[in-house]
Protein backbone atom coordinates (compact mmCIF):
# COMPACT_ATOMS: atom_id res chain seq x y z
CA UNK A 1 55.80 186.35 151.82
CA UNK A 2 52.38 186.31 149.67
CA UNK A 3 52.30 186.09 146.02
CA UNK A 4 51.36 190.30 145.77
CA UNK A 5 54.68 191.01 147.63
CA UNK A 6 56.75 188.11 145.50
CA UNK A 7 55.52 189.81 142.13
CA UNK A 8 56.11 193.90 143.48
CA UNK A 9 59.83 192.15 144.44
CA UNK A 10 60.58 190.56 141.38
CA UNK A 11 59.10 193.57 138.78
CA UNK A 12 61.16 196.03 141.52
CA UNK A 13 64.45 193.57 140.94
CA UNK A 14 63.89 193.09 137.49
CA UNK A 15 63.59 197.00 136.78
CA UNK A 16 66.59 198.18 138.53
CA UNK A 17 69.02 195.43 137.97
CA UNK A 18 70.16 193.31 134.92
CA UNK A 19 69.94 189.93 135.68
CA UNK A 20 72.44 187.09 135.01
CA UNK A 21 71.98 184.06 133.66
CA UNK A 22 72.50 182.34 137.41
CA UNK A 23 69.33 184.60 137.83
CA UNK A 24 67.79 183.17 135.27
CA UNK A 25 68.30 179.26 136.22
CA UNK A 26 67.01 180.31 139.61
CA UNK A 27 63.78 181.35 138.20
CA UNK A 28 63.73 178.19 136.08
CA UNK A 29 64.36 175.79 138.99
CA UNK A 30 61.82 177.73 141.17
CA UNK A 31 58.76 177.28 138.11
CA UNK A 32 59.37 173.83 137.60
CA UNK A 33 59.46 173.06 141.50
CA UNK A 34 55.93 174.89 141.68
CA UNK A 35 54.59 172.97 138.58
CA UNK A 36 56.00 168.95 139.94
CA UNK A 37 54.40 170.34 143.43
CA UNK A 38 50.78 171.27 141.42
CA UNK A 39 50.78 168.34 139.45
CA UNK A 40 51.42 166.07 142.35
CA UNK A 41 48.19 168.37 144.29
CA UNK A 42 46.17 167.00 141.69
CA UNK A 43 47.44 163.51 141.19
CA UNK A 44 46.58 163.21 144.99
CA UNK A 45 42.83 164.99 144.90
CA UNK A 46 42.24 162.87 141.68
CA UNK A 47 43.04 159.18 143.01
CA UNK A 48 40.83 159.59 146.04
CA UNK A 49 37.82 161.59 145.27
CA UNK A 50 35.96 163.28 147.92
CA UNK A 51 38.54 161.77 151.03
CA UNK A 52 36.85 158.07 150.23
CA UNK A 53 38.75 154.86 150.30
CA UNK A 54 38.45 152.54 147.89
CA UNK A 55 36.19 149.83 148.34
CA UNK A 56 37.74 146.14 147.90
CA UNK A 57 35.73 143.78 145.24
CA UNK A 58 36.60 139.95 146.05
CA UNK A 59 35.60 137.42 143.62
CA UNK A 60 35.45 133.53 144.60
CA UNK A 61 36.48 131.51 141.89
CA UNK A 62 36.22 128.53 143.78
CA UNK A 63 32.49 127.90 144.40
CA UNK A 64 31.23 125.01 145.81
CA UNK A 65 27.96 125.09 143.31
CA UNK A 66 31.01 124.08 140.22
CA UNK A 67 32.31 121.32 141.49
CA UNK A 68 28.95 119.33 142.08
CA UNK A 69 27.93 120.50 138.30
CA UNK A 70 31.47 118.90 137.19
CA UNK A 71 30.67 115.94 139.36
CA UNK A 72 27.28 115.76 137.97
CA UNK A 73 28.50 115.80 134.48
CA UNK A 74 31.02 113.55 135.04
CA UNK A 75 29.26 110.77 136.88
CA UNK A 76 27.26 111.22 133.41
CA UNK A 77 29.07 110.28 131.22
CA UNK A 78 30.32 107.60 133.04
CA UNK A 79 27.22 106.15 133.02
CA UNK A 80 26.47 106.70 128.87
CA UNK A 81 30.17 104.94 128.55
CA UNK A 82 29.06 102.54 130.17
């Protein structure tokens, strides 16, 4: 059923028959199943833009180039103690 024929149903429902108040929590728990299933549309377009994945930074904290400037200071001071 489109939208066009849900709204000509619902304004030809609503104008020949009182509704109760079960009609009424139907219509409630329909709108807020349509407004979780937009907001979880755009939660999903929004965390991956354009289809990309998400590119992985690594960072090496344990560099070769450190050590030999601790060893360097080191050795150093080892040698102005001494």
């Amino acid at each position: 059923m489109t939208e066009e024929e849900r709204r000509e149903r619902a304004i030809l429902i609503s104008s020949q028959r009182i509704l109760t108040q079960s009609d009424f929590e139907q219509l409630k728990l329909l709108e807020m199943k349509k407004r979780i299933q937009d907001r979880r549309r755009n939660r999903s377009e929004q965390s991956i833009p354009n289809n990309k994945k998400r590119k992985t930074i690594s960072i090496d904290t344990d560099s070769e180039s450190d050590d030999d400037e601790k060893k360097k200071i080191q050795s150093e001071q080892k040698l102005v103690n001494k």
